[in-house]
PDB file of N, CA and C in Angstrom:
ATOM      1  N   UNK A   1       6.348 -14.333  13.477  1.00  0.00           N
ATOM      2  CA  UNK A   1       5.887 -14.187  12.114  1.00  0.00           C
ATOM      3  C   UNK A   1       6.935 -14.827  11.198  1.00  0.00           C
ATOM      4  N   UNK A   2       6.389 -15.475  10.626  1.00  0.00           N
ATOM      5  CA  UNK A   2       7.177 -16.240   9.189  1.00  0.00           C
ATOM      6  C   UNK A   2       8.187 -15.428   7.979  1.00  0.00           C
ATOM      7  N   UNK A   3       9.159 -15.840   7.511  1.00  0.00           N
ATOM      8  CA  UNK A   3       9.667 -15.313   6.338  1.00  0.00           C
ATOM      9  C   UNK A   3       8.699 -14.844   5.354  1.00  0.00           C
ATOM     10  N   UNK A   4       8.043 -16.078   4.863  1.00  0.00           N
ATOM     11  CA  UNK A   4       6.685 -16.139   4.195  1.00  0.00           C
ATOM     12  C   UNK A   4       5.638 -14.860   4.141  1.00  0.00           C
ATOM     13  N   UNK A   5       5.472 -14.869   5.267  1.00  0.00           N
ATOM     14  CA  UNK A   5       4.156 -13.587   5.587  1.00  0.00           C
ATOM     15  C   UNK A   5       5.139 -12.617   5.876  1.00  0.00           C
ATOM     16  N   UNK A   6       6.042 -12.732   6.212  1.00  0.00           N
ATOM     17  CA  UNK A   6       6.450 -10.958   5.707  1.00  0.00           C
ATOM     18  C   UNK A   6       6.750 -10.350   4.560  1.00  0.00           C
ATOM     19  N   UNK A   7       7.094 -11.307   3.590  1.00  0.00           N
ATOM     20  CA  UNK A   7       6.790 -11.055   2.045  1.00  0.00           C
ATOM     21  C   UNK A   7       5.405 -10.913   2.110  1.00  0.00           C
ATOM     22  N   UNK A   8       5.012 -11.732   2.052  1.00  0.00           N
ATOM     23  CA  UNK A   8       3.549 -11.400   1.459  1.00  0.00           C
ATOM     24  C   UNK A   8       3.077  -9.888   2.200  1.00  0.00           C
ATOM     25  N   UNK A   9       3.337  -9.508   3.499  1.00  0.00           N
ATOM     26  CA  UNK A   9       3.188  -8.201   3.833  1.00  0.00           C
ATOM     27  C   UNK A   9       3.451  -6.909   3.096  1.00  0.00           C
ATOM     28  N   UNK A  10       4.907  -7.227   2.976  1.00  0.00           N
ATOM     29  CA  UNK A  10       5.633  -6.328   2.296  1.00  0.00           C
ATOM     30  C   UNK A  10       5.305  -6.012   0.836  1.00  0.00           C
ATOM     31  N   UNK A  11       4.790  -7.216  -0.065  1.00  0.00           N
ATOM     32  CA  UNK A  11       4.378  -6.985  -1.550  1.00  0.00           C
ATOM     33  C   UNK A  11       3.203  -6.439  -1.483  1.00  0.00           C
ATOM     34  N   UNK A  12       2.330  -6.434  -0.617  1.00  0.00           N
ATOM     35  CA  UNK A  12       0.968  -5.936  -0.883  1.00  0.00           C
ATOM     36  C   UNK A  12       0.991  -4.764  -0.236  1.00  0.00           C
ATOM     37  N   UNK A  13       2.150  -4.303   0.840  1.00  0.00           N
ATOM     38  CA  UNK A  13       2.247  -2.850   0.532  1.00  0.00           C
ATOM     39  C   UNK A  13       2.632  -2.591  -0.114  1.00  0.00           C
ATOM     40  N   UNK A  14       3.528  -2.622  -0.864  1.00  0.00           N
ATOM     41  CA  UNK A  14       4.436  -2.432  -2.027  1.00  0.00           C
ATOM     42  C   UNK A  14       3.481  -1.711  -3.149  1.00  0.00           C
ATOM     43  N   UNK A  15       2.591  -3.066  -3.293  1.00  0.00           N
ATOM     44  CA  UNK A  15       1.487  -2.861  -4.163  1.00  0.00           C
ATOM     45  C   UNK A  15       0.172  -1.585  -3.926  1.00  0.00           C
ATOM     46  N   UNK A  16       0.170  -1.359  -2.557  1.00  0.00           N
ATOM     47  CA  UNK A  16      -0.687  -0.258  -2.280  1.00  0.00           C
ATOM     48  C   UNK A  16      -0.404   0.770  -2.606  1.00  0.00           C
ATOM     49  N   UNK A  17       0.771   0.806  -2.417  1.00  0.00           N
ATOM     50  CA  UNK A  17       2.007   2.496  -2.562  1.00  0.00           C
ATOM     51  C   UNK A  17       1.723   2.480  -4.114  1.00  0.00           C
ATOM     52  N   UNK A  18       2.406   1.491  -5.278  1.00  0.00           N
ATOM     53  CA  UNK A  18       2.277   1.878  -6.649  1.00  0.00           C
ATOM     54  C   UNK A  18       0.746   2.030  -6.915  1.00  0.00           C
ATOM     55  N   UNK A  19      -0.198   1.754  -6.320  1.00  0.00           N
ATOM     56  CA  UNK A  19      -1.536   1.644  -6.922  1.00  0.00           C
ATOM     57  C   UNK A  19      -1.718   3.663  -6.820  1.00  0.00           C
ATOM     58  N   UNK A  20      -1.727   3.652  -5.392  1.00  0.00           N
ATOM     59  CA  UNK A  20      -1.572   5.339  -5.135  1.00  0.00           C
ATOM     60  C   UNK A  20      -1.235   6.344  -5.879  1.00  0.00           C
ATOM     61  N   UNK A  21       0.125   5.590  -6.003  1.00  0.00           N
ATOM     62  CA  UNK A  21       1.244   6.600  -6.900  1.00  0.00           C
ATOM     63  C   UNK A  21       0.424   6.696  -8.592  1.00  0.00           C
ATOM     64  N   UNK A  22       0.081   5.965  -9.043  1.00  0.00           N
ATOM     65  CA  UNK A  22      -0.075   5.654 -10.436  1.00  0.00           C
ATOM     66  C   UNK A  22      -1.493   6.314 -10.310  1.00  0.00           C
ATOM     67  N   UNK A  23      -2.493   6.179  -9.662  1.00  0.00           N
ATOM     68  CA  UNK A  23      -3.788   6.819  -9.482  1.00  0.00           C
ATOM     69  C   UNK A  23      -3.420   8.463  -9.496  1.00  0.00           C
ATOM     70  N   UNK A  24      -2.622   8.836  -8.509  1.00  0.00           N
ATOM     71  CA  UNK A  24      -2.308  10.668  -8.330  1.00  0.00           C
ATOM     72  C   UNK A  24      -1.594  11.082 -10.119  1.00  0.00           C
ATOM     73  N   UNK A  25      -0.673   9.879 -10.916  1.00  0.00           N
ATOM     74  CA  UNK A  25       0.047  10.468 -11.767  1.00  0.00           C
ATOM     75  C   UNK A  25      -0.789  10.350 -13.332  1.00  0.00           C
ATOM     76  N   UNK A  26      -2.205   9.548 -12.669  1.00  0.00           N
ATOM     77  CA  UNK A  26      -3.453   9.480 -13.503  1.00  0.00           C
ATOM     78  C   UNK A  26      -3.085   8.364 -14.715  1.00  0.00           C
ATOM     79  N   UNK A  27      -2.037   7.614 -14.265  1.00  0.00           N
ATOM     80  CA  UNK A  27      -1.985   6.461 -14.969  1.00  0.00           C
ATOM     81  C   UNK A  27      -2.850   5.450 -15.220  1.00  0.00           C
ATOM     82  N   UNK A  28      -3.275   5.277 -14.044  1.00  0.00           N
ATOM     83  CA  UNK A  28      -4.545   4.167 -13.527  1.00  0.00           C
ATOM     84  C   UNK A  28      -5.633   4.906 -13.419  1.00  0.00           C
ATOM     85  N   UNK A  29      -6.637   4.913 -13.576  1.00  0.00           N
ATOM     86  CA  UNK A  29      -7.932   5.338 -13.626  1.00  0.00           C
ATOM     87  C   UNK A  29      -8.459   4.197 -12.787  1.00  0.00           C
ATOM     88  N   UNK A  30      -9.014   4.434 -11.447  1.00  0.00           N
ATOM     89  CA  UNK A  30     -10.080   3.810 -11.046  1.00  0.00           C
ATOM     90  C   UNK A  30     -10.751   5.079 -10.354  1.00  0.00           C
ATOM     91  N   UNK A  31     -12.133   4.886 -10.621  1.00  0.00           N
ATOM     92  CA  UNK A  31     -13.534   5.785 -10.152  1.00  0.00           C
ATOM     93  C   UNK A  31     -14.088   5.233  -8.899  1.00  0.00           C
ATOM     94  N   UNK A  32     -13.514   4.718  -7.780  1.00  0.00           N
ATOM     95  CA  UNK A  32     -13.886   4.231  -6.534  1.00  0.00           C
ATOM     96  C   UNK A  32     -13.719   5.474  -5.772  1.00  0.00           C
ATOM     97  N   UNK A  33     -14.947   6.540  -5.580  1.00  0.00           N
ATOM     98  CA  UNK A  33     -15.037   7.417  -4.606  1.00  0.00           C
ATOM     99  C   UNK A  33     -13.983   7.250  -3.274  1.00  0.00           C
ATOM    100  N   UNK A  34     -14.079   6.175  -2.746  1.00  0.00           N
ATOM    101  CA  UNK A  34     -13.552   5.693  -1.722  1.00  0.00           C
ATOM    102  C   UNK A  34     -12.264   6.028  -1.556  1.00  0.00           C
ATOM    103  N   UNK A  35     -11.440   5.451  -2.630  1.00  0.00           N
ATOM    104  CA  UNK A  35     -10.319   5.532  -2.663  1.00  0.00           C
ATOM    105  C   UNK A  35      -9.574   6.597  -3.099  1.00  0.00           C
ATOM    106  N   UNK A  36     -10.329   7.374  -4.141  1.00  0.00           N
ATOM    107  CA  UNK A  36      -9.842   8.258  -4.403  1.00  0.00           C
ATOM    108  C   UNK A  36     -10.227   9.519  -3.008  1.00  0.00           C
ATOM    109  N   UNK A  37     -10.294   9.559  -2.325  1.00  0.00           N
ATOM    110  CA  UNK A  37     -10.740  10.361  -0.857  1.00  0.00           C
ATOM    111  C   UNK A  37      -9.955  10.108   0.130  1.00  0.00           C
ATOM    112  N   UNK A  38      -9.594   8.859   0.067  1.00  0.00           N
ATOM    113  CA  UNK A  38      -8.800   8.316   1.366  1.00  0.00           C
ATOM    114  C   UNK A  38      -7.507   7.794   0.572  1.00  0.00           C
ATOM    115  N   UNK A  39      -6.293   8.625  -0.038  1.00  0.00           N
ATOM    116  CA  UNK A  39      -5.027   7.926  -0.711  1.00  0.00           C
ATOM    117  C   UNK A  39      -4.537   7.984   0.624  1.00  0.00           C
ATOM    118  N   UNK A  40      -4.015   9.234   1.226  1.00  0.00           N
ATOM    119  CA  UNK A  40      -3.339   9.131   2.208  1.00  0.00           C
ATOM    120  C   UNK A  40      -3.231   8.290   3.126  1.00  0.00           C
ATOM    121  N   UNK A  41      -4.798   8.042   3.576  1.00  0.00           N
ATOM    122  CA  UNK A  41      -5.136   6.326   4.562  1.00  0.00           C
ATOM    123  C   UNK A  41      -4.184   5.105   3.940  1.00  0.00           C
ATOM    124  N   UNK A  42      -4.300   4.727   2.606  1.00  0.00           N
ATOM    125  CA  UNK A  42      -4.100   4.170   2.375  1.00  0.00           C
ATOM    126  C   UNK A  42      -2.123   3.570   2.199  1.00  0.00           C
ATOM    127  N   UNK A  43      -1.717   4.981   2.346  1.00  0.00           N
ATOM    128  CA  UNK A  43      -0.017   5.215   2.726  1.00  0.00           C
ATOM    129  C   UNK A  43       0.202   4.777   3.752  1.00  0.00           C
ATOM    130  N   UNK A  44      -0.370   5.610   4.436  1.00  0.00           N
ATOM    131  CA  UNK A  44      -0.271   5.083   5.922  1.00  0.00           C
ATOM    132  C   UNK A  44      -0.368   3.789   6.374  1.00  0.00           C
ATOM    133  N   UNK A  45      -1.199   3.360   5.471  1.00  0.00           N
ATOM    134  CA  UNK A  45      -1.471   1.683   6.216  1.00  0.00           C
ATOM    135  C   UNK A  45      -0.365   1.167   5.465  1.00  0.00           C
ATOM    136  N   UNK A  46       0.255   1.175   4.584  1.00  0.00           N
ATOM    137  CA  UNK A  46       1.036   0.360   3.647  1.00  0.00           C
ATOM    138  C   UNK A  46       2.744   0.768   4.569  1.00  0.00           C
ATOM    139  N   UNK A  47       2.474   1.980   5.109  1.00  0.00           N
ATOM    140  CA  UNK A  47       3.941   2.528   5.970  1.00  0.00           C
ATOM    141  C   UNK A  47       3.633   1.465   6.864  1.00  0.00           C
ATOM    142  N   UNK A  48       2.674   1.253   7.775  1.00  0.00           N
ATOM    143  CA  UNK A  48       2.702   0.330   8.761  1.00  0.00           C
ATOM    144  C   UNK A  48       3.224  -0.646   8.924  1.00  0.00           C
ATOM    145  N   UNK A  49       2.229  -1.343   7.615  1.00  0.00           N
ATOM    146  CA  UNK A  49       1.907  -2.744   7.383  1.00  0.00           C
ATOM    147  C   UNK A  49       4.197  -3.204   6.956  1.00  0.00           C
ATOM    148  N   UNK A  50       4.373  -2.372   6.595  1.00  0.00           N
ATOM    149  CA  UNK A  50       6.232  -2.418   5.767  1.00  0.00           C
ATOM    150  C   UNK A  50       6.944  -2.347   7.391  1.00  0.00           C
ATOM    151  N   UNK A  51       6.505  -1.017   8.828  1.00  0.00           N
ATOM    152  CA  UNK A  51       7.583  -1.243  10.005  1.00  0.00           C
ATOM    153  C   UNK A  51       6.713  -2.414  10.322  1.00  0.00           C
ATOM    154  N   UNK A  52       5.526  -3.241  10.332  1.00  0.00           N
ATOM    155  CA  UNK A  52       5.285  -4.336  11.438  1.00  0.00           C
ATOM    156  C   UNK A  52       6.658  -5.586  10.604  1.00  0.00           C
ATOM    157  N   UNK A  53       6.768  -5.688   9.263  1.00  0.00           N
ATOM    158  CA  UNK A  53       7.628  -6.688   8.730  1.00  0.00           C
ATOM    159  C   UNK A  53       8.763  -6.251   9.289  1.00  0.00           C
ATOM    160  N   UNK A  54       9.911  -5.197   9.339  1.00  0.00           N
ATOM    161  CA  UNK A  54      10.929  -4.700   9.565  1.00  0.00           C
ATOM    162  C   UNK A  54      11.074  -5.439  10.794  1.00  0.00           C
ATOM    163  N   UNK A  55      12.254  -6.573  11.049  1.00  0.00           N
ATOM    164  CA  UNK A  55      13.485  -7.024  12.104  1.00  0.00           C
ATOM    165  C   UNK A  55      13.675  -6.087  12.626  1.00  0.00           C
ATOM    166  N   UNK A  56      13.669  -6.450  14.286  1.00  0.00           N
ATOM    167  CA  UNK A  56      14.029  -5.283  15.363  1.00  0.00           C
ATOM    168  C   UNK A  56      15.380  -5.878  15.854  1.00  0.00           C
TER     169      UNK A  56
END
């Protein structure tokens, strides 16, 4: 995997985590049933998606 795509990995978890965070602290308002049901899924994948970038 590239320098490249592990940024890009890493910012769009990055970006999942603040979307979360800002939705629970009711900053952001989005009305997507979906998402608002599944935050935790959505941690989780962003924890992932951050150890698959992480150098072993």
């Amino acid at each position: 995997m590239s320098n490249q795509t592990r940024k890009i990995i890493r910012i769009v978890s990055i970006f999942i985590v603040l979307v979360v965070v800002f939705i629970q602290l009711d900053i952001l308002n989005i009305n997507w049933a979906t998402l608002n049901d599944n935050k935790i899924w959505l941690l989780i994948i962003a924890y992932f998606m951050l150890l698959i970038t992480a150098k072993g």
